[in-house]
Protein backbone atom coordinates (compact mmCIF):
# COMPACT_ATOMS: atom_id res chain seq x y z
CA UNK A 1 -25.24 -60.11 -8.33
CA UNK A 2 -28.58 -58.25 -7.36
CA UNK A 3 -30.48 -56.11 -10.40
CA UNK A 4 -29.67 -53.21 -8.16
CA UNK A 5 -25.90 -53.70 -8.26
CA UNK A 6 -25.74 -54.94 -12.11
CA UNK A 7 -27.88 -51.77 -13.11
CA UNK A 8 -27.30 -49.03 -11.01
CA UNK A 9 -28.37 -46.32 -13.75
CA UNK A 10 -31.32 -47.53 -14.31
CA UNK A 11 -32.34 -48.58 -10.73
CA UNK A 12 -31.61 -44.54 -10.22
CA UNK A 13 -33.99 -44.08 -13.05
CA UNK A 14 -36.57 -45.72 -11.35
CA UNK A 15 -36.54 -44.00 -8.05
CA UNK A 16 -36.23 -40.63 -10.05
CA UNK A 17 -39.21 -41.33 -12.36
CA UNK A 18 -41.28 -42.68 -8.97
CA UNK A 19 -40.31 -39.59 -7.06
CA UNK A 20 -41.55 -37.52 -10.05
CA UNK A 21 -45.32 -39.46 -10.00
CA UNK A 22 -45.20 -38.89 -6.22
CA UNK A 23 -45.21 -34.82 -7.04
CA UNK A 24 -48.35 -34.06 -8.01
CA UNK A 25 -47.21 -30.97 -8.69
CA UNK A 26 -45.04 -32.11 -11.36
CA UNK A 27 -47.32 -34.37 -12.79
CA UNK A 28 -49.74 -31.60 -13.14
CA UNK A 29 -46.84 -29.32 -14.64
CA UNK A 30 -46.08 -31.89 -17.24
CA UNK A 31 -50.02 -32.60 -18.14
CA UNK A 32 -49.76 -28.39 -18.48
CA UNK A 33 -47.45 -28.82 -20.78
CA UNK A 34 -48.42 -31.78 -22.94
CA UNK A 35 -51.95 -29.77 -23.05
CA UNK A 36 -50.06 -26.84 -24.37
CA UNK A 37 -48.04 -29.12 -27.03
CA UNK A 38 -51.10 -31.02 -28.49
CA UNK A 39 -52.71 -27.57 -28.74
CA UNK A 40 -49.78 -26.11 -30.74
CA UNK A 41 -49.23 -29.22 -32.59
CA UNK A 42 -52.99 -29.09 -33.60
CA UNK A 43 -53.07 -25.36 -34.23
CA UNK A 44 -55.72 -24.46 -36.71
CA UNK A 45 -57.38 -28.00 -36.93
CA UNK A 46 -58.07 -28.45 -33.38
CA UNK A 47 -59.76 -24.53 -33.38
CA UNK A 48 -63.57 -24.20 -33.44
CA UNK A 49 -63.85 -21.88 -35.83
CA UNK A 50 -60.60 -21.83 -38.24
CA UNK A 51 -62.35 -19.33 -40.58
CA UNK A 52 -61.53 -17.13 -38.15
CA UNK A 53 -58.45 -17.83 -37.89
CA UNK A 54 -57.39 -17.09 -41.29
CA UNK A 55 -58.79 -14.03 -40.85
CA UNK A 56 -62.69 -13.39 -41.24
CA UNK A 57 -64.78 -10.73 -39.91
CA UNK A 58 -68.27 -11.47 -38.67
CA UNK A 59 -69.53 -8.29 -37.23
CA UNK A 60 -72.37 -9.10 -36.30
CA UNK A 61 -71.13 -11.27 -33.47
CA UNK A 62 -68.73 -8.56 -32.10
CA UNK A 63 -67.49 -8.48 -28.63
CA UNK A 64 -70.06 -11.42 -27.73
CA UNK A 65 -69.54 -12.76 -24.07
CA UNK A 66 -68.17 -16.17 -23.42
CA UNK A 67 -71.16 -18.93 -24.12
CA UNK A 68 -71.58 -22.01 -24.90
CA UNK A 69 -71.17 -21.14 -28.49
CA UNK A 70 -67.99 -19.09 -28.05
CA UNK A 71 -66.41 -20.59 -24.98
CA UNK A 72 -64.20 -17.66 -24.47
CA UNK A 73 -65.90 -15.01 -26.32
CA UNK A 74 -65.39 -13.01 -29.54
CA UNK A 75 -63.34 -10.11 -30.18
CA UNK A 76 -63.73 -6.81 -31.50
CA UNK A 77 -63.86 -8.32 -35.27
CA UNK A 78 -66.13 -10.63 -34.24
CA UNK A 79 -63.46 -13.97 -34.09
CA UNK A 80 -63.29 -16.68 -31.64
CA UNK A 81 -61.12 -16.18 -28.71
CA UNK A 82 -60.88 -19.75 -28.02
CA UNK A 83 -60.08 -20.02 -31.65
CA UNK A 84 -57.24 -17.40 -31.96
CA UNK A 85 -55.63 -18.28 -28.25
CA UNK A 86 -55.27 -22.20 -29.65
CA UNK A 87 -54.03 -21.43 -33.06
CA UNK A 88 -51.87 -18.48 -31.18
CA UNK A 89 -49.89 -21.39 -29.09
CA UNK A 90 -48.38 -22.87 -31.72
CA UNK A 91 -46.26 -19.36 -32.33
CA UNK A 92 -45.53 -18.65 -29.04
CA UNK A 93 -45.08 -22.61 -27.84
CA UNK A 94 -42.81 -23.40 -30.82
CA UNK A 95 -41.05 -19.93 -30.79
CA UNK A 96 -39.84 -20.69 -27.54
CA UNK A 97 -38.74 -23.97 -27.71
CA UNK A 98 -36.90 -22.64 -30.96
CA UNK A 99 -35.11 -19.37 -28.37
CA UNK A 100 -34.01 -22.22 -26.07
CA UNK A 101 -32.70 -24.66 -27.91
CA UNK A 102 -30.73 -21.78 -30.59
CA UNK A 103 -29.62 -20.16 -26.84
CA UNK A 104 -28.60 -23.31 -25.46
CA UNK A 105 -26.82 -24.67 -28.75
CA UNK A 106 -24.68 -22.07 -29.03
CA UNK A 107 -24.26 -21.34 -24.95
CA UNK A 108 -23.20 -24.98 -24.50
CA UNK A 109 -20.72 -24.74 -27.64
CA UNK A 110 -19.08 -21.52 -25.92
CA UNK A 111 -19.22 -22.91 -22.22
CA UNK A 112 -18.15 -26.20 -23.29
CA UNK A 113 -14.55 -24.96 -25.41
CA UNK A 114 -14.12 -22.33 -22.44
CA UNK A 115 -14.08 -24.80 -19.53
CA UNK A 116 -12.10 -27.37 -21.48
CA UNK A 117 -9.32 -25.73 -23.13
CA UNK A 118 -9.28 -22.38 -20.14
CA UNK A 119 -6.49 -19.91 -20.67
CA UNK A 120 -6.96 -16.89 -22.84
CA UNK A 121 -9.60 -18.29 -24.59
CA UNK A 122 -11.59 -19.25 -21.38
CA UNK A 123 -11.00 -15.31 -20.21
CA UNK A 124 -11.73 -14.27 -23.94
CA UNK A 125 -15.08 -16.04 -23.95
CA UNK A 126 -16.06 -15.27 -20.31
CA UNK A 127 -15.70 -11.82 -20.67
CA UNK A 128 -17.96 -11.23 -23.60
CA UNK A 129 -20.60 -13.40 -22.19
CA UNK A 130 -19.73 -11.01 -19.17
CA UNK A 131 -20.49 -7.86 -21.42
CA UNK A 132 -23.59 -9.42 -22.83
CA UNK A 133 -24.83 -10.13 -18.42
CA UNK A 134 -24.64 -6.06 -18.55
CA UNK A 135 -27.24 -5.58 -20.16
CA UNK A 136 -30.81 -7.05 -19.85
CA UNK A 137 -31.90 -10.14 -21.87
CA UNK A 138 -35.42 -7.91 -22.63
CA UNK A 139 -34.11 -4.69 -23.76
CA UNK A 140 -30.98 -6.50 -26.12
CA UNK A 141 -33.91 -8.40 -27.61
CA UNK A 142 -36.15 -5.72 -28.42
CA UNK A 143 -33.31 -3.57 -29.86
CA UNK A 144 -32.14 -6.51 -32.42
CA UNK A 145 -35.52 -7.72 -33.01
CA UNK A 146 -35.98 -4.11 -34.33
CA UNK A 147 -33.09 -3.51 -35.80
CA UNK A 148 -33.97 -6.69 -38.13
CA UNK A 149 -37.71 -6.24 -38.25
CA UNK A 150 -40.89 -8.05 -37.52
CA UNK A 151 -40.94 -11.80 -38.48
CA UNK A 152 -40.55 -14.80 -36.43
CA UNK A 153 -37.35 -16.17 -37.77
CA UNK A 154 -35.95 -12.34 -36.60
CA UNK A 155 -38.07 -12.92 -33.33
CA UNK A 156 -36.06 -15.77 -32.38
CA UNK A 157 -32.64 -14.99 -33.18
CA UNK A 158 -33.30 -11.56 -31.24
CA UNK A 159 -34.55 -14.23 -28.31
CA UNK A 160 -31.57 -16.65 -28.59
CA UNK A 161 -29.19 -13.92 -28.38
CA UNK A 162 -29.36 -13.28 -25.30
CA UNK A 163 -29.88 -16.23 -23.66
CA UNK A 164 -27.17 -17.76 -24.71
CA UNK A 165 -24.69 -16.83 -21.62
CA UNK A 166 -25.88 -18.50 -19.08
CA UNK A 167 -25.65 -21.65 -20.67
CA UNK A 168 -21.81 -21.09 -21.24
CA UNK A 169 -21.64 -20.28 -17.72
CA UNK A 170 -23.08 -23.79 -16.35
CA UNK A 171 -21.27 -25.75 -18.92
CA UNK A 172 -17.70 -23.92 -18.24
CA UNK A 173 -18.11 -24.45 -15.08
CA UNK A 174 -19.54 -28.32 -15.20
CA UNK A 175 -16.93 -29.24 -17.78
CA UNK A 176 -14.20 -27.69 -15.29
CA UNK A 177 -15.03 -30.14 -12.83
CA UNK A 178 -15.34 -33.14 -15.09
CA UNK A 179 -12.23 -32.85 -16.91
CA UNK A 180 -10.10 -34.18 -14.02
CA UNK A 181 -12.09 -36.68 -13.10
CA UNK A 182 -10.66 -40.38 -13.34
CA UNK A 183 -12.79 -41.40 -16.63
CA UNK A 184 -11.59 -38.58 -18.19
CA UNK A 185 -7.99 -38.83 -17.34
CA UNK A 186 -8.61 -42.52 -18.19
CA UNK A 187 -9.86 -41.78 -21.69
CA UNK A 188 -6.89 -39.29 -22.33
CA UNK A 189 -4.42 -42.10 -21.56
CA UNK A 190 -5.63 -44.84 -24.22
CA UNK A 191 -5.08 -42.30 -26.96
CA UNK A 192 -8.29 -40.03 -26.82
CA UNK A 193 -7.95 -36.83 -28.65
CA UNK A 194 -9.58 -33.43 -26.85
CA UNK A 195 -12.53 -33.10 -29.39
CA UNK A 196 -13.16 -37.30 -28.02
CA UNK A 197 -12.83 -36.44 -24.57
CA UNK A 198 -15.16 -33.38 -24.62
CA UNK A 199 -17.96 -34.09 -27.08
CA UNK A 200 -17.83 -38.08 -25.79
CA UNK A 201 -16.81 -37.95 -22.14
CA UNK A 202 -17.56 -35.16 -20.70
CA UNK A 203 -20.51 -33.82 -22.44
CA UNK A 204 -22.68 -36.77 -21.95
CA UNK A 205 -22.08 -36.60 -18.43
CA UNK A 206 -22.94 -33.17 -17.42
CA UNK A 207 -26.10 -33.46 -20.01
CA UNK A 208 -28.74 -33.24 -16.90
CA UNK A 209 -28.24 -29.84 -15.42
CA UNK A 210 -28.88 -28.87 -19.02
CA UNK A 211 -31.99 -30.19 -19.47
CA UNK A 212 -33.13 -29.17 -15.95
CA UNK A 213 -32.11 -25.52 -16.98
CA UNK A 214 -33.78 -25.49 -20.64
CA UNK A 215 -37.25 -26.63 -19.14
CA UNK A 216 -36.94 -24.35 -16.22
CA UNK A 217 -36.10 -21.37 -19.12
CA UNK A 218 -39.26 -22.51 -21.46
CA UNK A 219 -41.72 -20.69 -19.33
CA UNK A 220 -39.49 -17.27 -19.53
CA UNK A 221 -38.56 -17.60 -23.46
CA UNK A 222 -42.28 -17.76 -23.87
CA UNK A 223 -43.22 -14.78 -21.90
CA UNK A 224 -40.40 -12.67 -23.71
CA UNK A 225 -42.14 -13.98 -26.81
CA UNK A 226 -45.21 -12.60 -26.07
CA UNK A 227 -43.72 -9.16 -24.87
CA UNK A 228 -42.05 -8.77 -27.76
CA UNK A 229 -45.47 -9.22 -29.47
CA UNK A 230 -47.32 -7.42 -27.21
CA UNK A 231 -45.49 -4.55 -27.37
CA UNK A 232 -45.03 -4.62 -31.18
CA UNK A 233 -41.91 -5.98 -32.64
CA UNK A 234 -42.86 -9.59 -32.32
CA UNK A 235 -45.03 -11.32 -34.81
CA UNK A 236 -47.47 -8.67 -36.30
CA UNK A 237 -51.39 -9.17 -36.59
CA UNK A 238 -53.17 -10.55 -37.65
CA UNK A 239 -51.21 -13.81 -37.27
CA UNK A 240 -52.99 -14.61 -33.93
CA UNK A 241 -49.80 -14.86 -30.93
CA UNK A 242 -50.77 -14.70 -27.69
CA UNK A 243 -48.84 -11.67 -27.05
CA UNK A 244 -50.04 -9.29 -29.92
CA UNK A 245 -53.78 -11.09 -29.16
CA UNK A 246 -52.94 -9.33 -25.70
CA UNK A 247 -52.21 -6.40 -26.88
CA UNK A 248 -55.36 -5.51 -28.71
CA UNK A 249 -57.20 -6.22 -26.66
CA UNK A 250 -56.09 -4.25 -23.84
CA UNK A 251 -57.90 -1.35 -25.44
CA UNK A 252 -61.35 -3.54 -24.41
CA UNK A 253 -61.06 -3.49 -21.13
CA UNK A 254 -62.38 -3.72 -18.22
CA UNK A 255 -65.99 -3.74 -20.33
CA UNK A 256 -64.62 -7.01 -22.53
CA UNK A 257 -62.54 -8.32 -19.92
CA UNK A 258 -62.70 -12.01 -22.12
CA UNK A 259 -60.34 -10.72 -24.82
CA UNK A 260 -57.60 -10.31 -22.71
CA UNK A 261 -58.21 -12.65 -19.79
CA UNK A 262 -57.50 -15.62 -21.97
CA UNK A 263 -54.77 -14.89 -23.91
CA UNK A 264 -52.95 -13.29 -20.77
CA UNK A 265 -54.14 -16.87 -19.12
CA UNK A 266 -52.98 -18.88 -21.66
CA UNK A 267 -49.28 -17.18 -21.58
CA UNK A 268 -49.68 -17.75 -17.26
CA UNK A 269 -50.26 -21.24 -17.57
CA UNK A 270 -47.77 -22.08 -20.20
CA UNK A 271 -44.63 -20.15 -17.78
CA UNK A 272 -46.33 -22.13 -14.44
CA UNK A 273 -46.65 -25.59 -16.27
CA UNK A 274 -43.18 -25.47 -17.24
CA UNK A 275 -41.93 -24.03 -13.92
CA UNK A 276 -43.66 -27.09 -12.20
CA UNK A 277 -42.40 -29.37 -14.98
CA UNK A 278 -38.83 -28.29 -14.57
CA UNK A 279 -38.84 -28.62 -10.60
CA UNK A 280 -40.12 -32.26 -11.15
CA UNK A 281 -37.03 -32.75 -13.72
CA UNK A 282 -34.76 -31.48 -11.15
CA UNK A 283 -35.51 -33.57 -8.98
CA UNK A 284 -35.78 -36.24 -11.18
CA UNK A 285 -32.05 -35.32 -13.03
CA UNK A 286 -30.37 -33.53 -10.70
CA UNK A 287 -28.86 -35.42 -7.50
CA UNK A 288 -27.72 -32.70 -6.03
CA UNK A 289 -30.68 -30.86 -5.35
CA UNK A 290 -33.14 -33.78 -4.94
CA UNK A 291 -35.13 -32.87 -1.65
């Protein structure tokens, strides 16, 4: 029997994970991204100056251009840009993988019970994440986020509120189509009970549209992030976040263009690396919409 025939899975694996070096596209999106991680990882100890970053003034180097001794510039207080916009990822990276995991916990939970068990509490459960689709993700979040007040932790359960429904959506309908599907009826007749067949059988099995979906909603969870910061309710200064770093210093331009460029630069390539990164995972995951 040929490797190809014995392993199957992981011969698939193979021509996914070859397909996804042949993008270069992806490939770039996932170097993006692993930039972007080691940068919020790092956080204050990879900065240039971390003085600044815990909060000190020098004003006699306000509003200095970019140079070769402040790569991106100072700000009105006189702080590293550079600085502040690497110490800021680790807020707005980690903050949003925190929104879409929390979202797509709780959405896979709902979608998951909903498409197995269907009846009244499949119509039940539809129907409010149905109420919640009324009204936009943006405007729920900033009314709970302040409702309960600045802070992070508040931040992200405003975030993860209302992302949560479309993840019960793709699993409801995913587990739908797996539940009559010869393994599963299989499984049922040696004994299995339903909470065996769904969290063993079925779950496993419909596990890559997720994570095609939750890299492709990164980039957006991290742009709500910052416009919750930007426009206040978000993480307040000075913790440096790359949406309240955007904020102040849209009151410098156009004359210090460099305090805003790079924060609003930093939050562009964090949504297009993902993006790119969760294309390449589709393709990589998902056999039905490999190109």
């Amino acid at each position: 029997m040929s490797g190809t025939t014995a392993h199957p899975r992981l011969e698939s694996w193979r021509r996914g994970l070859y397909r996804f070096r042949q993008s270069w596209v992806s490939v770039l999106g996932l170097v993006i991204v692993m930039v972007l991680l080691v940068l919020a990882v790092g956080g204050d100890a990879l900065a240039p100056y971390p003085q600044h970053v815990a909060g000190m003034v020098d004003t006699k180097a306000r509003l200095l251009a970019p140079s070769a001794t402040y790569w991106f510039g100072t700000n009105e207080l006189g702080q590293d840009v550079l600085s502040l916009v690497i110490a800021g990822s680790r807020i707005s990276m980690l903050a949003g993988v925190a929104v879409v995991v929390a979202g797509a916990a709780f959405g896979v939970f709902v979608g998951a019970i909903a498409g197995f068990f269907g009846g009244w509490l499949d119509e039940a459960l539809m129907r409010i994440a149905d109420l919640k689709l009324t009204v936009p993700g943006l405007i729920l979040a900033m009314a709970v986020a302040a409702a309960l007040g600045p802070g992070i932790g508040n931040m992200i359960f405003a975030i993860a509120l209302s992302w949560w429904p479309g993840y019960a959506r793709l699993v409801r309908g995913e587990v739908m189509a797996k539940r009559e599907e010869t393994f599963v009826v299989a499984a049922r007749a040696m004994g299995a009970g339903n909470a065996r067949l769904l969290w063993r059988h079925i779950l496993p099995n419909i596990l890559s549209p997720i994570i095609v979906k939750m890299s492709l909603d990164m980039g957006f969870a991290i742009l709500t992030v910052a416009s919750l910061g930007f426009i206040g309710i978000g993480v307040k200064p000075p913790t440096p976040e790359w949406g309240s770093l955007l904020s102040v210093a849209r009151t410098n331009m156009p004359d210090y263009w460099w305090t805003a460029i790079f924060p609003g630069l930093a939050i562009f390539l964090a949504v297009f690396g993902f993006n790119l990164l969760g294309d390449g995972l589709r393709d990589l995951l998902d056999p039905k919409a490999r190109r």
